[in-house]
Every structure is written in structure tokens, then in C-alpha cells.
Protein backbone atom coordinates (compact mmCIF):
# COMPACT_ATOMS: atom_id res chain seq x y z
CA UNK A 1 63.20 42.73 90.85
CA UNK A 2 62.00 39.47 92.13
CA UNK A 3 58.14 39.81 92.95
CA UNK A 4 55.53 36.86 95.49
CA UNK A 5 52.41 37.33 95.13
CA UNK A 6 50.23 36.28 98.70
CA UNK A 7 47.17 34.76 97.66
CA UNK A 8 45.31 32.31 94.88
CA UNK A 9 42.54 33.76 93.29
CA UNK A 10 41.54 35.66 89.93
CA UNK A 11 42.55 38.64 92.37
CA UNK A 12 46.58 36.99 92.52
CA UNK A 13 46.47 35.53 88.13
CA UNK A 14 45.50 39.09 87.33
CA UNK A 15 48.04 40.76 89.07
CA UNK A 16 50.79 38.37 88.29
CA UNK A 17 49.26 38.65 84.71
CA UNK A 18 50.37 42.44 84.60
CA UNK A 19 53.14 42.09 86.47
CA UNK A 20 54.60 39.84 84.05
CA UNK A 21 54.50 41.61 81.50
CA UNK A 22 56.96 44.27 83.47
CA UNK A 23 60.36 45.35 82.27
CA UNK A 24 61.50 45.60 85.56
CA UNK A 25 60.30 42.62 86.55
CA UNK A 26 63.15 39.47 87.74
CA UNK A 27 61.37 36.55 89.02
CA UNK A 28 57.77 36.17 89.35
CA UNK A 29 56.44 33.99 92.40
CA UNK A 30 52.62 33.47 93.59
CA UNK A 31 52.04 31.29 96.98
CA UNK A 32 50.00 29.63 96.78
CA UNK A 33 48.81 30.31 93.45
CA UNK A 34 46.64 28.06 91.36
CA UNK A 35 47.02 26.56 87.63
CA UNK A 36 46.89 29.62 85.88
CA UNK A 37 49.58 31.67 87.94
CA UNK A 38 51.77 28.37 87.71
CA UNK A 39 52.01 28.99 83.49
CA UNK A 40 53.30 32.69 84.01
CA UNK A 41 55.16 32.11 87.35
CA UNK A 42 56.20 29.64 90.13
CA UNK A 43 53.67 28.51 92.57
CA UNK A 44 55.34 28.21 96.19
CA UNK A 45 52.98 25.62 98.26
CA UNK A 46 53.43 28.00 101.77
CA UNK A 47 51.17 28.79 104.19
CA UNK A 48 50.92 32.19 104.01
CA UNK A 49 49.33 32.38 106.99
CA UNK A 50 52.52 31.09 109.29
CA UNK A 51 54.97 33.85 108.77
CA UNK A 52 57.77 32.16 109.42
CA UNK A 53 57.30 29.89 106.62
CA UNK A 54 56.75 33.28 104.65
CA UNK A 55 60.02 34.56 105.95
CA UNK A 56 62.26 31.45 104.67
CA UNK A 57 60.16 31.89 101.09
CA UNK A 58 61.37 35.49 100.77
CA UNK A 59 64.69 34.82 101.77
CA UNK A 60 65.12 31.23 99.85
CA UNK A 61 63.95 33.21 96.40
CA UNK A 62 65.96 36.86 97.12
CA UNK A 63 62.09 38.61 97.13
CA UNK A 64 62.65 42.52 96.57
CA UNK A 65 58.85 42.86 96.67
CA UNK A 66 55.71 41.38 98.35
CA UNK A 67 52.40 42.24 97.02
CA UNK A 68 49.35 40.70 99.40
CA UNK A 69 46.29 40.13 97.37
CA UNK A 70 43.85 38.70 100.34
CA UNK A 71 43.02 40.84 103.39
CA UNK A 72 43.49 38.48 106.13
CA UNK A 73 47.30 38.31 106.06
CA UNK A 74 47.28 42.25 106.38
CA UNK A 75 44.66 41.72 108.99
CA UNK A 76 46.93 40.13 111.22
CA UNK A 77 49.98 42.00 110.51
CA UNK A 78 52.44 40.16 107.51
CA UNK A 79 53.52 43.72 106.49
CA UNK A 80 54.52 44.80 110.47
CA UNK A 81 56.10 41.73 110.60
CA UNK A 82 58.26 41.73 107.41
CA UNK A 83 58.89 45.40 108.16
CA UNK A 84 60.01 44.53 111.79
CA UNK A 85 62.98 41.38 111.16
CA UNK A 86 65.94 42.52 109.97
CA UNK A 87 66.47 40.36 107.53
CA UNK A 88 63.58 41.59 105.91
CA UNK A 89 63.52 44.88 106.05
CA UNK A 90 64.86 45.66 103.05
CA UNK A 91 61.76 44.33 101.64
CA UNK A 92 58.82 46.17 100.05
CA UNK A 93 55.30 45.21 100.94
CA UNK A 94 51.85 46.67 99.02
CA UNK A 95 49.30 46.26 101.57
CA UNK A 96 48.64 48.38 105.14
CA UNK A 97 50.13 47.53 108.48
CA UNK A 98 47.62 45.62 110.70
CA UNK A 99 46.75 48.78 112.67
CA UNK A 100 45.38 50.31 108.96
CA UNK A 101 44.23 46.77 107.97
CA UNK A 102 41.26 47.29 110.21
CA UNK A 103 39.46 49.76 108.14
CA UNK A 104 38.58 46.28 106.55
CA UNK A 105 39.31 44.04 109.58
CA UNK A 106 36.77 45.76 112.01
CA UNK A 107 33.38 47.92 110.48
CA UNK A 108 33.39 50.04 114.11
CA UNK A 109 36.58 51.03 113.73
CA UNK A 110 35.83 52.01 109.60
CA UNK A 111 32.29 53.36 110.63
CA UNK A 112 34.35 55.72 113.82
CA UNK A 113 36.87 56.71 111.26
CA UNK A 114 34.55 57.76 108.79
CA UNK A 115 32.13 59.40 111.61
CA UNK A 116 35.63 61.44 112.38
CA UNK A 117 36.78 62.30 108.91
CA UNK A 118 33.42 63.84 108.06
CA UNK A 119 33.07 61.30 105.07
CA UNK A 120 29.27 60.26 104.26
CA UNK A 121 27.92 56.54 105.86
CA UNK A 122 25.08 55.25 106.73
CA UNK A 123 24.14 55.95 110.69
CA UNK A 124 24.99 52.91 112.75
CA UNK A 125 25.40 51.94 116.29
CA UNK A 126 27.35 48.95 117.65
CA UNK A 127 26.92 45.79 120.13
CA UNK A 128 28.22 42.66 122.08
CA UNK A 129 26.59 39.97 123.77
CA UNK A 130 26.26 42.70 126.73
CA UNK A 131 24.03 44.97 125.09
CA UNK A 132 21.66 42.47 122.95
CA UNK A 133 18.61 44.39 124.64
CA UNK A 134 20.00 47.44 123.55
CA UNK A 135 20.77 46.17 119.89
CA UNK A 136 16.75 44.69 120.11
CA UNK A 137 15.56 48.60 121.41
CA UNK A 138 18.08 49.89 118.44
CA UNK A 139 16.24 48.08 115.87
CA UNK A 140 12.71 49.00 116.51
CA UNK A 141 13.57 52.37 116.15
CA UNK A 142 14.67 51.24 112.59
CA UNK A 143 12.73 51.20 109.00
CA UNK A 144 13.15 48.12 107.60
CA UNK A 145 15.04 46.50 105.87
CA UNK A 146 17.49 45.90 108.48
CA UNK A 147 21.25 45.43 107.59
CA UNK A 148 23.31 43.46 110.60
CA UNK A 149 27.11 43.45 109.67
CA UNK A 150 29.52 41.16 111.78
CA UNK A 151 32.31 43.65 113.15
CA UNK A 152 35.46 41.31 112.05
CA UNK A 153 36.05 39.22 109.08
CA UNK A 154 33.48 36.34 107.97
CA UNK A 155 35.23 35.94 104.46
CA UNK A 156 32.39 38.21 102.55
CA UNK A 157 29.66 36.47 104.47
CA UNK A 158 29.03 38.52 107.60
CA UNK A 159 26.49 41.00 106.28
CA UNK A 160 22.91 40.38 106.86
CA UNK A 161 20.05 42.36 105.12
CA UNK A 162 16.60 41.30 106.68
CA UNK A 163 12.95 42.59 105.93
CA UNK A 164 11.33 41.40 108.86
CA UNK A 165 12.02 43.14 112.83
CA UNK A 166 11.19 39.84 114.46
CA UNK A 167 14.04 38.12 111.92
CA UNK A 168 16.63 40.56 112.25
CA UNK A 169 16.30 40.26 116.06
CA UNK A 170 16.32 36.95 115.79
CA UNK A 171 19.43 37.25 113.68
CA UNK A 172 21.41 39.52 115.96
CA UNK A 173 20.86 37.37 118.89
CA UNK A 174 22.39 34.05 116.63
CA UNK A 175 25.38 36.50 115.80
CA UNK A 176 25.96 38.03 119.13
CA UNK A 177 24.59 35.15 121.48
CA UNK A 178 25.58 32.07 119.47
CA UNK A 179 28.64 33.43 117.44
CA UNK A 180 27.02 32.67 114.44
CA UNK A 181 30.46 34.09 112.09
CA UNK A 182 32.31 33.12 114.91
CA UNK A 183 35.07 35.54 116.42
CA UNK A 184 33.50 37.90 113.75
CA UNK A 185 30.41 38.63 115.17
CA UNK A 186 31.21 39.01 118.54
CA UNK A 187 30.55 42.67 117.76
CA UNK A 188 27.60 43.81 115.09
CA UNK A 189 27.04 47.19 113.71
CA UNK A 190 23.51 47.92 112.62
CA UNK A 191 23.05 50.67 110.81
CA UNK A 192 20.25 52.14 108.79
CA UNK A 193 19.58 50.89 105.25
CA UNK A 194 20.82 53.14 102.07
CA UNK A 195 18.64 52.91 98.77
CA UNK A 196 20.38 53.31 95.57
CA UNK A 197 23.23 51.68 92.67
CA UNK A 198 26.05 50.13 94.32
CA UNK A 199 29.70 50.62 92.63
CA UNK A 200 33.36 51.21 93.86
CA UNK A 201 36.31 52.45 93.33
CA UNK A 202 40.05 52.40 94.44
CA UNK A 203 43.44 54.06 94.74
CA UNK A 204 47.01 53.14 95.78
CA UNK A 205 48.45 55.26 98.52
CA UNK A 206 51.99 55.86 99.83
CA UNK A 207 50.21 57.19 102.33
CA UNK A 208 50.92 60.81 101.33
CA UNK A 209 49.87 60.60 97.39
CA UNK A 210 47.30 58.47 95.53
CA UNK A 211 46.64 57.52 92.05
CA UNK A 212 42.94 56.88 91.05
CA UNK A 213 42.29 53.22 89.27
CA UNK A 214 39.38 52.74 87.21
CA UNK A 215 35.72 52.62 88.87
CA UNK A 216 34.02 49.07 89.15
CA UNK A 217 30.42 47.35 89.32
CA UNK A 218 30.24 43.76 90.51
CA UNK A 219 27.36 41.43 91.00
CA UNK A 220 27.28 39.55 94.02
CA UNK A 221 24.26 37.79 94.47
CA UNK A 222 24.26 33.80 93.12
CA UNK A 223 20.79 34.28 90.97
CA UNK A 224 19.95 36.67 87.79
CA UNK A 225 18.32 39.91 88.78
CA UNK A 226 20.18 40.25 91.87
CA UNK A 227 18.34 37.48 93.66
CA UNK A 228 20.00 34.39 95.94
CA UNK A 229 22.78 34.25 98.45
CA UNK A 230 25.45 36.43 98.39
CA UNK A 231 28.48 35.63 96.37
CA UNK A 232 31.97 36.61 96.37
CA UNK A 233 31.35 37.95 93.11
CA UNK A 234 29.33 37.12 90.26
CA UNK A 235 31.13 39.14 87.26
CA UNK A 236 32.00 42.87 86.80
CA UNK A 237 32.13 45.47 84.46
CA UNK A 238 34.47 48.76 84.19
CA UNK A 239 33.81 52.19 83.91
CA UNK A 240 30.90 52.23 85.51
CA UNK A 241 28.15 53.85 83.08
CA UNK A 242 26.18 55.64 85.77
CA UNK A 243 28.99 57.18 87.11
CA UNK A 244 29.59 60.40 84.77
CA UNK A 245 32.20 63.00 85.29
CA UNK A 246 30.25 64.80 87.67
CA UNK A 247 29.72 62.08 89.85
CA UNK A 248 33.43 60.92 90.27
CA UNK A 249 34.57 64.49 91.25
CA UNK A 250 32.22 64.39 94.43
CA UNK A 251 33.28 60.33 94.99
CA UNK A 252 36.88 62.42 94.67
CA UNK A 253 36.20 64.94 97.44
CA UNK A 254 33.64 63.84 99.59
CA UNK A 255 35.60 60.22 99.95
CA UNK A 256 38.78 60.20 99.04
CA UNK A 257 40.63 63.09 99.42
CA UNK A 258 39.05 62.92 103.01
CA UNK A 259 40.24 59.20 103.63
CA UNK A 260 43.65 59.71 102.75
CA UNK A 261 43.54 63.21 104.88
CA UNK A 262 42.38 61.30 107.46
CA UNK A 263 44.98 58.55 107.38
CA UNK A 264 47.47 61.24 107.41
CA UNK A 265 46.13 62.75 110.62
CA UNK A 266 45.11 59.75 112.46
CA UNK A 267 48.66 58.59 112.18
CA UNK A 268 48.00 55.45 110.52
CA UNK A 269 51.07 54.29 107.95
CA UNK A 270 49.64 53.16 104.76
CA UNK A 271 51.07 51.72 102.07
CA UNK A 272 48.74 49.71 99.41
CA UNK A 273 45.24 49.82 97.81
CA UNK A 274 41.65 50.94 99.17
CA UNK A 275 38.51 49.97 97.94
CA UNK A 276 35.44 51.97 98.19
CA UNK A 277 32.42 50.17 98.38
CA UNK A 278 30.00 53.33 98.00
CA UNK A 279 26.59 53.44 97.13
CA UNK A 280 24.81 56.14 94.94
CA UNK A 281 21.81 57.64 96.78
CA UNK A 282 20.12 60.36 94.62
CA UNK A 283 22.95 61.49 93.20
CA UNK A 284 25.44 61.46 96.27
CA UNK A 285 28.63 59.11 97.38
CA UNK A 286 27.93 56.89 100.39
CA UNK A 287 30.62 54.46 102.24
CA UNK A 288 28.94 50.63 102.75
CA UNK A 289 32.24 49.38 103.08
CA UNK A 290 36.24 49.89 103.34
CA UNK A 291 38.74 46.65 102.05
CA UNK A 292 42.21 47.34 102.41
CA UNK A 293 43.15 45.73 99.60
CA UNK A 294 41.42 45.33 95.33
CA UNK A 295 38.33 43.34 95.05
CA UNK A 296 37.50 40.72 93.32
CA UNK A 297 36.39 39.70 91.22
CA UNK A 298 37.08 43.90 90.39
CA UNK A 299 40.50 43.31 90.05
CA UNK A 300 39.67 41.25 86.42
CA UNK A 301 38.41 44.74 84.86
CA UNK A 302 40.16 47.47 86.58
CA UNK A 303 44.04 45.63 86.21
CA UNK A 304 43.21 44.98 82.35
CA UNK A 305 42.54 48.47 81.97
CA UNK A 306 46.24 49.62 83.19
CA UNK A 307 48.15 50.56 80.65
CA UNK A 308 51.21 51.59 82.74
CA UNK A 309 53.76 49.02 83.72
CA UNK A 310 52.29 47.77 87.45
CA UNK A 311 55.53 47.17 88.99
CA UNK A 312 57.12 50.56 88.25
CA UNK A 313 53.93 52.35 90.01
CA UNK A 314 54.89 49.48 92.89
CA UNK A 315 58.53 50.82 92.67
CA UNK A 316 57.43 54.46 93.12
CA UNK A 317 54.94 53.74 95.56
CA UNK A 318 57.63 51.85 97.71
CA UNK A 319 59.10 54.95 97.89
CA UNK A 320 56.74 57.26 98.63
CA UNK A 321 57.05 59.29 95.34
CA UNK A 322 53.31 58.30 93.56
CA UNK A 323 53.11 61.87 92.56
CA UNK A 324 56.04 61.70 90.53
CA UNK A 325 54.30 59.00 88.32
CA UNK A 326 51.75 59.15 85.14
CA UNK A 327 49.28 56.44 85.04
CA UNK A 328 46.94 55.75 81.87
CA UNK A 329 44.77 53.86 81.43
CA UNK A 330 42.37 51.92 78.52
CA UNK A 331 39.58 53.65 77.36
CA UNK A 332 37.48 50.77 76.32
CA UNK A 333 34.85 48.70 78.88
CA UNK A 334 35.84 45.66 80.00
CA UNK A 335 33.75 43.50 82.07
CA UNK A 336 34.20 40.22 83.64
CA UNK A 337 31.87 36.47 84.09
CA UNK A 338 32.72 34.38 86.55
CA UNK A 339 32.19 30.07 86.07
CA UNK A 340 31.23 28.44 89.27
CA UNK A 341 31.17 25.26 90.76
CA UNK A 342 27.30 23.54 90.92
CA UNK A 343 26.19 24.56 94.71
CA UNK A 344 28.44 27.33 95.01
CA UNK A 345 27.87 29.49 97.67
CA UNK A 346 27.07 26.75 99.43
CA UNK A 347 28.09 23.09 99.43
CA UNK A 348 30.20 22.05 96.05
CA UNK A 349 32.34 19.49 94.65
CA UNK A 350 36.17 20.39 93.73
CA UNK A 351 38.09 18.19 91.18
CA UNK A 352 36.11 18.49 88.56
CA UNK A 353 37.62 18.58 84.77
CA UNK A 354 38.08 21.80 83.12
CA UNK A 355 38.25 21.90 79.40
CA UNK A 356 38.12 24.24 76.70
CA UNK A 357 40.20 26.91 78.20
CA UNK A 358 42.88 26.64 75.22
CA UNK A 359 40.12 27.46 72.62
CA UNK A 360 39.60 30.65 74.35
CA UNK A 361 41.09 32.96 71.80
CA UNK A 362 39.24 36.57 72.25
CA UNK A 363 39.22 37.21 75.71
CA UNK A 364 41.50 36.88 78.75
CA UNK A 365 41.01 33.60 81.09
CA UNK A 366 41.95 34.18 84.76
CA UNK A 367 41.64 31.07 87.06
CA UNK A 368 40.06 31.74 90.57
CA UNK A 369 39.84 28.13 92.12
CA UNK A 370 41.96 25.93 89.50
CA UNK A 371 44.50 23.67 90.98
CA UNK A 372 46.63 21.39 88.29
CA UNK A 373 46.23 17.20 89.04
CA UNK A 374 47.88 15.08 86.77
CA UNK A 375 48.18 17.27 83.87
CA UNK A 376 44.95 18.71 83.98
CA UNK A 377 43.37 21.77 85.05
CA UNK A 378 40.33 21.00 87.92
CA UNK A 379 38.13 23.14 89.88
CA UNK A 380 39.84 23.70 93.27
CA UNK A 381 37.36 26.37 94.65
CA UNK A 382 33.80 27.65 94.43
CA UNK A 383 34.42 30.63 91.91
CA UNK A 384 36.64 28.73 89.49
CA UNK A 385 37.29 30.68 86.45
CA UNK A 386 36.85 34.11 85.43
CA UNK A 387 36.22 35.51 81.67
CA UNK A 388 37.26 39.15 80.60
CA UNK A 389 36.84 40.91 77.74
CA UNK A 390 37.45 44.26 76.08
CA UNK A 391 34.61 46.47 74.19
CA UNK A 392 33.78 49.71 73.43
CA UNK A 393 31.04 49.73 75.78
CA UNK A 394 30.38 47.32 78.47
CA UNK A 395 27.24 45.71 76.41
CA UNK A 396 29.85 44.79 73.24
CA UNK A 397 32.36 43.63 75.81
CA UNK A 398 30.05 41.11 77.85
CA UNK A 399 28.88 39.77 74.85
CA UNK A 400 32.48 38.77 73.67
CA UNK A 401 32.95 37.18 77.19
CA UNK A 402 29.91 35.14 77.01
CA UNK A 403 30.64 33.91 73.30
CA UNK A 404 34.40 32.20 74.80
CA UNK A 405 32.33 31.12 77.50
CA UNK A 406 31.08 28.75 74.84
CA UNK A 407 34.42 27.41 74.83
CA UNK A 408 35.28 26.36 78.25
CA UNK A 409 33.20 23.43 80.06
CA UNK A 410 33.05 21.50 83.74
CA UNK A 411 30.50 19.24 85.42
CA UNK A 412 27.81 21.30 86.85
CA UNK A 413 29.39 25.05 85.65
CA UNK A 414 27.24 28.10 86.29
CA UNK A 415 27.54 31.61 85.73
CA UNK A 416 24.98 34.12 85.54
CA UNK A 417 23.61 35.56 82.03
CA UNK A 418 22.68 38.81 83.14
CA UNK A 419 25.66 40.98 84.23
CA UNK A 420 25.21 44.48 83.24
CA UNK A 421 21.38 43.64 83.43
CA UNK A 422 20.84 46.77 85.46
CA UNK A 423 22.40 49.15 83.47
């Protein structure tokens, strides 16, 4: 079958990394891509987010399958749309329809499902510009620290965790008052702060059955130790070694059995992956957050670890059959480092020289912000490369990433040291 990828991240190589590797698997496309997608694949420059455009890509390259990587296409509705021309219906889409999609696109309507489903959050209450005095009352009421989340999405930006009660009122009144995310924060759920070890998990649904993928940790803040501006993701590592047997039974049916249940009874079609973002507080699951689609950079452990072919789980899923399929998986750790661009997350220069990557003979090199200029390989994004290895624990496996690191160089490259530091 002819597969396009939607997206061009480590998220999109990785996938079309295992994909290609398929027996099934006709012609492999990735739009837009980025260098290292363009060696195992063909990069298609479209904007993925004008469907039409989409629609003559599908059609132009005989695409049996769609798989969207980033969540804002779902967010504003590329599977209802393929599903709804008839030319393309006879195509197969992994991701949720829009209505779904907002279990990532909007935290009310995630925090109301989860309130209805019975499946353990943090308590929370929600406001506009309208009810700023109310959100001000709200948050005295509050211990600190105080987390402010923009309702819609601010690209992994729109979460706010403040100390101080004459900051974070300060803070809701730029989000609500002066659209600080924009659109995104028209809306802002506060809800109470949870104490504990962050990880997540995922599944693919049919929307009936589920497989389980591997459980992740990722690092998202910019400095060692956790410190600095949040990140899209510093590195990762997979299994996660907190998370024992015990532990992943009650993540099983205090979360996910009763998401999926709930899906099923709320009506809601879905067809693709959810991510968990849960958070261990003495010794029980909590939801922080749902995406409707992998992580990243996640995705760059959990993928490696499949051992079963990824598009013939695809196929079945398609088809709603994902209980008549076996998936395995690798037994060893594998964890993940990302290089970044000097400045990144904020203000950083793109075109900048990468070299080394062909020395890189140990561990697997999947470009996040790469974009091909004259021959070379250059930065094209803020998180620009990401390094994964295999160990037998997650300590043997980061140390193999950080020795290719050696390898690969870039004017003003930085990745953290520490991943794993708190394990």
C-alpha cells in the first residue's frame, strides 16, 4: 500500500523509519518531511494545512493510507474531511475525527470527559474574559503552586506553573484579558497542583479494541535538573523504571479501559493513538493531559521498541479488527537525546551545518528540524536532531547515545547531559 505521512519532525522520520521497513508497504511519502525522511521516502512540499492541496497529493500519488503525526491537522478536521469527499473515501486515516481531536484540542472538554468517565484528574474549574474575578476568587482558594493551562492549542506552550498568587493572577489576566496564546487562551482551566513522577503512556484504538505501546518518560524543561523553560522535549527513555507491573495494571484500569469505555459511550468515532500524560502521586495514576496523537520526542523510544510490522497493525486497525492482532515488542531500554539549536526555546538561528551524522554507527539518528540546502543537511527547526539507542537498561542505553553524540556537530548545538538523572 502506498503510505503519506502528515508532519516533519522526529515524530514523522520515526514512523516512516518503521514503516519502511514493512512488507506491505508500496510507496512511502512524508509532507512535508525533512532531510532524513527524504533518504527513506519522498518529501511532498504541501501545506498540509490547506486540504485541498492534501486532497490532489493523495490522489496524484494513489495514497491507500494517511497517517497524521501532528495534532493540529486532526484538530481541525483532515480525517472528517478525507472521510467525507468521495474521492477519498476509500482512504484510511490514523488519527481521530475533529470532534475526538479535542480531547487534545480543548483541556475543558478533556477535564469534563474525564470528570464523566470517573477517570482520576486533578480538580479544575474554567474561565473567559467574563469571569476573570471569578478565576482571581478561584485562585485564592488555591495552595500554591498554581498551574494556568490555555484551553486550545499554544503548540506545547500554553501551560503555566506559578509559585506566587499575585503572579498567577497576574498571569491569568495576560491570558484571558490580553490573549496572551492567542485564540488559545481565550478560555483557562486552573486546576489544583499534583505532586509526584511524571510519565505516559499510549494505545491505538479502532475505537472498539486497543493495543498497549510501551510506557515513556520525557524531559521537557531546556536546563539539567529539570530547570528552564519548557521544551518540546528534551530526550526520553522507555520502559519507564518506576513504573513496575503493579503500577501499569491500575494505569490499565483506572485510565484506559475507562477512556476507551468512555469514547464508546459518548459516541465519539476514534480511530488513532492516545497519549496519557499521567502523573504518579503516591502510588496512584493521575491524567495532566490527553494528545490525540504519539508524543514526541516519545515516539523515538516507544516506535524502536515495536517489533511487529507497523503498517499491518495500521491495516487491522483500519478495519476495526485490533483484537485479532499480536503485538511484541523489544525488551531492552531505549532512550532518546535530543540536539538543539543555541537559544532554543526561544529565539534561534536555522541554517546552520550539520556534520557528523554519517559517523554515527551505534545508534539510530532521527532528524527533527533538518531541511537539505545544497547537498547538505542544516538545522531547519529548534529541536534538530534526535539520538536513540538500545540497552539493557536505560543507564547502558543513554550512555551509548551520548558516546555518537560525539560524532555529530553544529554551531551552537545543545542537549542536556542529564536524562534519566531522576531515576
Amino acid at each position: 500500500m502506498n503510505v503519506l505521512i502528515l508532519g516533519s519532525g522526529g515524530r514523522e522520520h520515526t514512523l516512516a523509519w518503521k514503516i519502511n521497513k514493512s512488507k506491505k508497504l508500496g510507496k512511502l511519502f512524508i509532507a512535508p518531511g525533512n532531510a532524513g525522511t527524504a533518504e527513506i521516502g519522498t518529501n511532498l512540499d504541501s501545506d498540509i494545512a490547506d486540504f485541498n492541496v492534501l486532497k490532489a497529493a493523495i490522489l496524484n500519488n494513489a495514497i491507500n493510507l494517511v497517517v497524521v503525526g501532528p495534532e493540529a491537522p486532526l484538530v481541525q478536521g483532515v480525517h472528517d474531511f478525507i472521510a467525507a469527499d468521495p474521492d477519498l473515501k476509500h482512504v484510511a486515516v490514523i488519527g481521530p475525527k475533529k470532534y475526538g481531536a479535542q480531547l487534545e484540542g480543548s483541556k475543558k472538554f478533556a477535564k469534563e470527559f474525564m470528570v464523566r468517565h470517573n477517570i482520576p484528574t486533578a480538580q479544575y474549574k474554567d474561565f473567559t474574559k467574563e469571569t476573570l474575578e471569578e478565576g482571581f476568587a478561584f485562585l485564592e482558594g488555591l495552595q500554591p503552586p498554581y498551574v494556568l493551562k490555555a484551553d486550545g492549542l499554544a503548540a506545547g506552550k500554553g501551560v503555566v506553573i506559578l509559585n506566587d498568587l499575585k503572579e498567577a493572577k497576574k498571569e491569568l489576566s495576560e491570558m484571558l484579558s490580553n490573549q496572551k496564546f492567542g485564540e488559545a487562551s481565550s478560555k483557562v482551566v486552573i486546576e489544583e497542583f499534583l505532586d509526584g513522577i511524571e510519565m505516559s503512556c499510549f494505545v491505538l484504538t479502532d475505537g472498539k479494541h486497543y493495543v498497549n505501546l510501551p510506557s515513556a518518560k520525557d524531559y521537557k524543561r531546556i536546563g539539567e535538573g529539570d530547570s528552564g523553560l519548557n521544551t518540546g522535549g528534551m530526550g526520553a527513555v522507555s520502559p519507564v523504571p518506576f513504573a513496575d507491573e503493579d503500577f501499569l495494571q491500575k494505569i490499565e484500569n483506572k485510565v484506559i479501559k475507562p477512556t476507551i469505555e468512555g469514547l464508546q459511550k459518548d459516541g465519539i468515532d476514534y480511530q488513532g493513538f492516545i497519549f496519557f500524560g499521567l502523573i504518579k502521586v503516591k502510588d496512584e495514576p493521575y491524567v495532566i493531559e490527553y494528545n490525540v496523537r504519539l508524543g514526541d520526542p516519545e515516539t523515538e523510544v516507544i516506535i524502536p521498541r515495536l517489533k511487529t510490522d507497523l503498517l499491518e497493525i495500521f491495516e487491522v486497525a483500519s478495519s476495526k479488527k485490533l483484537n485479532e492482532i499480536k503485538v511484541e515488542f523489544d525488551e531492552r531500554s531505549v532512550t532518546t537525546v535530543m540536539l538543539v539549536s543555541g537559544g532554543y526555546p526561544e529565539d534561534y538561528e536555522k541554517g546552520k551545518v550539520i556534520s557528523g551524522i554519517e559517523n554515527v554507527k551505534d545508534s539510530i539518528v532521527f532528524h527533527a528540524g533538518t531541511a537539505l540546502k545544497d547537498d547538505k543537511i542544516v538545522t531547519n527547526g529548534g529541536r534538530v536532531i534526535a539520538v536513540t539507542s538500545y540497552g539493557k537498561d536505560f543507564k547502558e542505553a543513554l550512555k551509548q547515545s551520548y558516546q555518537s553524540i560525539e560524532h555529530i556537530t553544529f554551531d551552537e548545538m545543545y542537549f542536556r547531559r542529564d536524562i534519566g538523572f531522576d531515576l
